[in-house]
N, C-alpha and C. Protein backbone atom coordinates (compact mmCIF):
# COMPACT_ATOMS: atom_id res chain seq x y z
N UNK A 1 13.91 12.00 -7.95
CA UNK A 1 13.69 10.73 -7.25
C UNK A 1 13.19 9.71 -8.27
N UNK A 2 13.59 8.94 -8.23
CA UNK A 2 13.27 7.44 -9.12
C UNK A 2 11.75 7.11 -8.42
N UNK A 3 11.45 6.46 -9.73
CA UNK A 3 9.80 6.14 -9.57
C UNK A 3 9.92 4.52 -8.81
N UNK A 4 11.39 3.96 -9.30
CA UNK A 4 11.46 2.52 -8.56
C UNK A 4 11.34 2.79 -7.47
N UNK A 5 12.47 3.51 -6.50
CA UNK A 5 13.20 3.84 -5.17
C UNK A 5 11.47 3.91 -4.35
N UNK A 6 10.99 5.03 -5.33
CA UNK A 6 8.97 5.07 -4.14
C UNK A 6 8.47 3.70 -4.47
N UNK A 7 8.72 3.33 -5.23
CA UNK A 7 7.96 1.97 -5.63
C UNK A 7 8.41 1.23 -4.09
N UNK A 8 9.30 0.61 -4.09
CA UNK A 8 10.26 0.15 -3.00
C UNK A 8 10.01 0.39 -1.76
N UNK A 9 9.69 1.67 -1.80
CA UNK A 9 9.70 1.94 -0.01
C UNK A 9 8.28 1.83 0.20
N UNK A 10 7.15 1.98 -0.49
CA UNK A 10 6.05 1.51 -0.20
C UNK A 10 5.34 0.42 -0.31
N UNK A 11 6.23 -0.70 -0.64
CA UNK A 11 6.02 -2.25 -1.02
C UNK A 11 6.65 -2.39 0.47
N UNK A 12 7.57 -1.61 0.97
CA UNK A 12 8.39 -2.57 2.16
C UNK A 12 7.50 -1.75 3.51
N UNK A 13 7.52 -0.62 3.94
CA UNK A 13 6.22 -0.14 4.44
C UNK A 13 4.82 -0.69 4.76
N UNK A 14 4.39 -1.02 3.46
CA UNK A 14 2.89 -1.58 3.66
C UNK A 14 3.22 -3.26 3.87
N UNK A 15 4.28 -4.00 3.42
CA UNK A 15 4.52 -5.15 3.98
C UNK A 15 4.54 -5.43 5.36
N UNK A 16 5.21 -4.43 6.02
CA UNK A 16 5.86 -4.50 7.59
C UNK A 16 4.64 -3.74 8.54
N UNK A 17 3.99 -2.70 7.93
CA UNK A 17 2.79 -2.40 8.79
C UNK A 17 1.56 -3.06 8.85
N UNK A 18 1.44 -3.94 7.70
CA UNK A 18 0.44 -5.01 7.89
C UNK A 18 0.09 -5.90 8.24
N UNK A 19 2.32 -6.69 8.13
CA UNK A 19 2.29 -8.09 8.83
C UNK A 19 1.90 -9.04 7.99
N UNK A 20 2.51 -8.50 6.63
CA UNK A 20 1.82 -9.42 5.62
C UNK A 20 3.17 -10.27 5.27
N UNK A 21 3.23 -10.99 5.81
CA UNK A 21 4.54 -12.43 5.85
C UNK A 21 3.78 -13.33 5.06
N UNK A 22 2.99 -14.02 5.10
CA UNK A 22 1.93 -15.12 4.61
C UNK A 22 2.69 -15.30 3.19
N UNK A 23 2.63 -16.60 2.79
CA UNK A 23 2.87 -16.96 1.46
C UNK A 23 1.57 -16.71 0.40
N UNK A 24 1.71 -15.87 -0.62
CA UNK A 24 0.67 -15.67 -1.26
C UNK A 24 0.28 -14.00 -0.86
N UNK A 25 0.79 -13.45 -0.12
CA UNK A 25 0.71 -12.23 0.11
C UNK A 25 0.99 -11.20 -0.80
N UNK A 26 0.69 -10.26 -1.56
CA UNK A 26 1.89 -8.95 -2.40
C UNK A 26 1.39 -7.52 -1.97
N UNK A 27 2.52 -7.04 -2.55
CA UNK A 27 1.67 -5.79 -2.40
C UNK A 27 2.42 -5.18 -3.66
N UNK A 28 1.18 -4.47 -4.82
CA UNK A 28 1.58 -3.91 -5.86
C UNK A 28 1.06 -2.65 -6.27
N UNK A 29 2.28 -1.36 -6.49
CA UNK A 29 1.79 -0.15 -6.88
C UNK A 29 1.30 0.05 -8.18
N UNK A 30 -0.22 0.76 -8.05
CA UNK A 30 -0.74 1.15 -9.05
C UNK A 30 -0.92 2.41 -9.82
N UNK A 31 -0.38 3.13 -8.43
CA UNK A 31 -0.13 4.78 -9.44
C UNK A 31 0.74 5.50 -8.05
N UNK A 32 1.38 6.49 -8.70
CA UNK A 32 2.52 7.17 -8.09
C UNK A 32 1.89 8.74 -8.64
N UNK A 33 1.83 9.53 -7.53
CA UNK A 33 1.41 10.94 -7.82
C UNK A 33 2.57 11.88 -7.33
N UNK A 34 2.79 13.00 -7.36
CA UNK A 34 3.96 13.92 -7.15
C UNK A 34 3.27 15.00 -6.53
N UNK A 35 3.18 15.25 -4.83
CA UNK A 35 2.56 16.46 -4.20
C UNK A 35 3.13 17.40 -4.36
N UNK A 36 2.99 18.91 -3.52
CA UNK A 36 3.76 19.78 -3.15
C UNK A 36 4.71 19.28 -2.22
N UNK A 37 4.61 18.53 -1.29
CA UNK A 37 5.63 18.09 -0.12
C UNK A 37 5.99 17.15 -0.60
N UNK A 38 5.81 15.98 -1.64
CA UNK A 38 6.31 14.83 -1.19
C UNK A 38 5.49 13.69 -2.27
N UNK A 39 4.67 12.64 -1.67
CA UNK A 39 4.61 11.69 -3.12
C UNK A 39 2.97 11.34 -2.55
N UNK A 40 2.14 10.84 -3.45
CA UNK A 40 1.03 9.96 -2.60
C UNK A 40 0.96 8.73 -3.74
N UNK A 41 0.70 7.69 -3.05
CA UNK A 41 1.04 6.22 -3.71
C UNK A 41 0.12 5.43 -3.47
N UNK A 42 -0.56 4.72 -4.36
CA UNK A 42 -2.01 4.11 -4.06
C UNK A 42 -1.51 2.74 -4.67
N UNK A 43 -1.96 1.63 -3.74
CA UNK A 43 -1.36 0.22 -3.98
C UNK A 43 -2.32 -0.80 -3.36
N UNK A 44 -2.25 -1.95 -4.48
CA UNK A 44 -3.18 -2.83 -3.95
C UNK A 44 -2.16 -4.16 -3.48
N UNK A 45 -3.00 -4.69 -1.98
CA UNK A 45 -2.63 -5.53 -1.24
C UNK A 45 -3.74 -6.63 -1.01
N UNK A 46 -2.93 -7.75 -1.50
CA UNK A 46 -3.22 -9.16 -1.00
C UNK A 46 -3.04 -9.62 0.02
N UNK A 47 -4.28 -9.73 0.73
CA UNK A 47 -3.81 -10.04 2.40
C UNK A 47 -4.91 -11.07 2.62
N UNK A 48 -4.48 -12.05 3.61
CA UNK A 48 -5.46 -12.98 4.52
C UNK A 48 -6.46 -12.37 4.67
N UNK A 49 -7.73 -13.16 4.56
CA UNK A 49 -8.71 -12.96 5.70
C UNK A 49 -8.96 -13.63 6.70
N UNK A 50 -8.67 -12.67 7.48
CA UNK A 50 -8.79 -13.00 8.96
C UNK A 50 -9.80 -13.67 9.62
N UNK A 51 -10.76 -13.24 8.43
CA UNK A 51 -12.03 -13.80 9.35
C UNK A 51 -12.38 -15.27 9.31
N UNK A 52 -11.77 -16.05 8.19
CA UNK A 52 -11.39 -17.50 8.10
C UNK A 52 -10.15 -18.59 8.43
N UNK A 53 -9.75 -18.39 9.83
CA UNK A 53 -8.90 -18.98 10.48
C UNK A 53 -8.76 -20.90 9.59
N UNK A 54 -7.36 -20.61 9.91
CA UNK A 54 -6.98 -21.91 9.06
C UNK A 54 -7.48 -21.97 7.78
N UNK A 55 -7.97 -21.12 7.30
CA UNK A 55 -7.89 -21.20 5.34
C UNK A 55 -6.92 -20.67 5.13
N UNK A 56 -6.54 -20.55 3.53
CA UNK A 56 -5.80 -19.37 2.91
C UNK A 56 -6.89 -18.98 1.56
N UNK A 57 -7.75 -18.22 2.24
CA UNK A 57 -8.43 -17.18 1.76
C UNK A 57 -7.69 -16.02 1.69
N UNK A 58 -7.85 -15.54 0.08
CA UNK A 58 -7.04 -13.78 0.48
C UNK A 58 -8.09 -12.72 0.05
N UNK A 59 -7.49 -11.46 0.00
CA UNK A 59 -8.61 -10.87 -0.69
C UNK A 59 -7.77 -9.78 -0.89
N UNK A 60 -8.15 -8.84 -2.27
CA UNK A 60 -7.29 -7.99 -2.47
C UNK A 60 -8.09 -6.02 -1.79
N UNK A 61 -7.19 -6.01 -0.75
CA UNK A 61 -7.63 -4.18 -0.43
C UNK A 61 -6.59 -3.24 -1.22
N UNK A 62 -6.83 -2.34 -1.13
CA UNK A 62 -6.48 -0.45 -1.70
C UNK A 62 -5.82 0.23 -0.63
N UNK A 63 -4.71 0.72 -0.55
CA UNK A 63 -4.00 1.69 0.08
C UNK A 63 -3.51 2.93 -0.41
N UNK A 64 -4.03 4.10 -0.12
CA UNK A 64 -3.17 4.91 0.14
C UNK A 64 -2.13 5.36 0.66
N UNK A 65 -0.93 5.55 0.65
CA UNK A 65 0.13 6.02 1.23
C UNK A 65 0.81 7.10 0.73
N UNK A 66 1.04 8.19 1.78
CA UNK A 66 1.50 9.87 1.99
C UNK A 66 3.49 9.65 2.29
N UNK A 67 4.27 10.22 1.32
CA UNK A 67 5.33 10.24 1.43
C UNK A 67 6.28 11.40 1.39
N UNK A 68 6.83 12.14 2.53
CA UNK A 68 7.55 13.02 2.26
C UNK A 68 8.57 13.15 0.89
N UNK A 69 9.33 14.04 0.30
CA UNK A 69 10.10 13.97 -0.36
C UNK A 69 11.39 13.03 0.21
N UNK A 70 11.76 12.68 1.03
CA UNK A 70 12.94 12.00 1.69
C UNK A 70 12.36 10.52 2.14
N UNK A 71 10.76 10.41 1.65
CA UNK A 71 10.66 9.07 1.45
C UNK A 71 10.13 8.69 2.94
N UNK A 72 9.40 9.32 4.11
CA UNK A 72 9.18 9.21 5.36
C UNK A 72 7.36 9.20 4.67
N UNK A 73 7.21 7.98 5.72
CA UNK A 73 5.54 7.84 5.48
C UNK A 73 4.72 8.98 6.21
N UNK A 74 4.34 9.78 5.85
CA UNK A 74 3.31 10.28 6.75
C UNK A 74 2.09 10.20 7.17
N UNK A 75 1.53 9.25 6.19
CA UNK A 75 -0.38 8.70 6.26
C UNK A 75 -0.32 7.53 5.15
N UNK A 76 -1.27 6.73 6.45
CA UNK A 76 -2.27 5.51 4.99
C UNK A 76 -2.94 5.25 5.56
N UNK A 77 -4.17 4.94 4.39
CA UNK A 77 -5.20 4.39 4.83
C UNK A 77 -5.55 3.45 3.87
N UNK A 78 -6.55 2.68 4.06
CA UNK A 78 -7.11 1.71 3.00
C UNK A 78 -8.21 2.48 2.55
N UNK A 79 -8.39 2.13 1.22
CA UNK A 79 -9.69 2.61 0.28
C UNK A 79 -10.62 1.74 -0.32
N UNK A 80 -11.85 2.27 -0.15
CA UNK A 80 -12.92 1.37 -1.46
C UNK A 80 -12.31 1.41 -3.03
N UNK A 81 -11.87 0.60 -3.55
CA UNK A 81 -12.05 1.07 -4.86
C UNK A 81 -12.56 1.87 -5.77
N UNK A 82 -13.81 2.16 -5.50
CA UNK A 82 -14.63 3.19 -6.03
C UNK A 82 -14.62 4.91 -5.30
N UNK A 83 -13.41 4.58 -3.98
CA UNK A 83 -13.43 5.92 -3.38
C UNK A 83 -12.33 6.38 -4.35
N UNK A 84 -12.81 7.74 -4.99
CA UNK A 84 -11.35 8.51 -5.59
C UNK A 84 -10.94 8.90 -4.50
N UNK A 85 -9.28 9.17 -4.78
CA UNK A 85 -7.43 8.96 -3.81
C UNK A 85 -8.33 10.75 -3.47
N UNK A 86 -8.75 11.88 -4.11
CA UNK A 86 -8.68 13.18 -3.58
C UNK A 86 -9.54 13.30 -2.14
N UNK A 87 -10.36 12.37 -1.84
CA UNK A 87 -11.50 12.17 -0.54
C UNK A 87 -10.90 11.82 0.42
């Protein structure tokens, strides 16, 4: 499997489950791991804060994301930065 192709499906994934349309939005992978089943992909996202209606305040969060070998999401969550991906 190409390291782009996971790149790809977890840029379009975490785009569409977040609802991150906004101009100024990204989402960029920072490391690609290789499980027994499948892939885990940790990526940081630029997203609104919500909590300042009518700004464009962003702020950058941490995702984890769980990928079968055939590229099917099976888990994410967001992370502290300082949480290591094995917790």
């Amino acid at each position: 499997m190409k390291l782009s192709t996971i790149r790809e499906r977890v840029k379009q994934f975490l785009k569409e489950s977040l609802d991150s349309k906004d101009l100024g939005e990204n989402v960029r992978v920072v490391g690609i791991e290789s499980a027994d089943d499948g892939w885990v992909v940790e990526a940081d996202v630029i997203e609104r804060n919500l909590a300042l209606p009518g700004h464009r305040v962003f702020e950058k969060k941490r995702y984890i994301v769980k990928l079968t070998e055939n590229l099917d999401v099976t888990a994410y969550r967001q992370i502290n930065e300082a949480e290591n991906r094995e917790t």
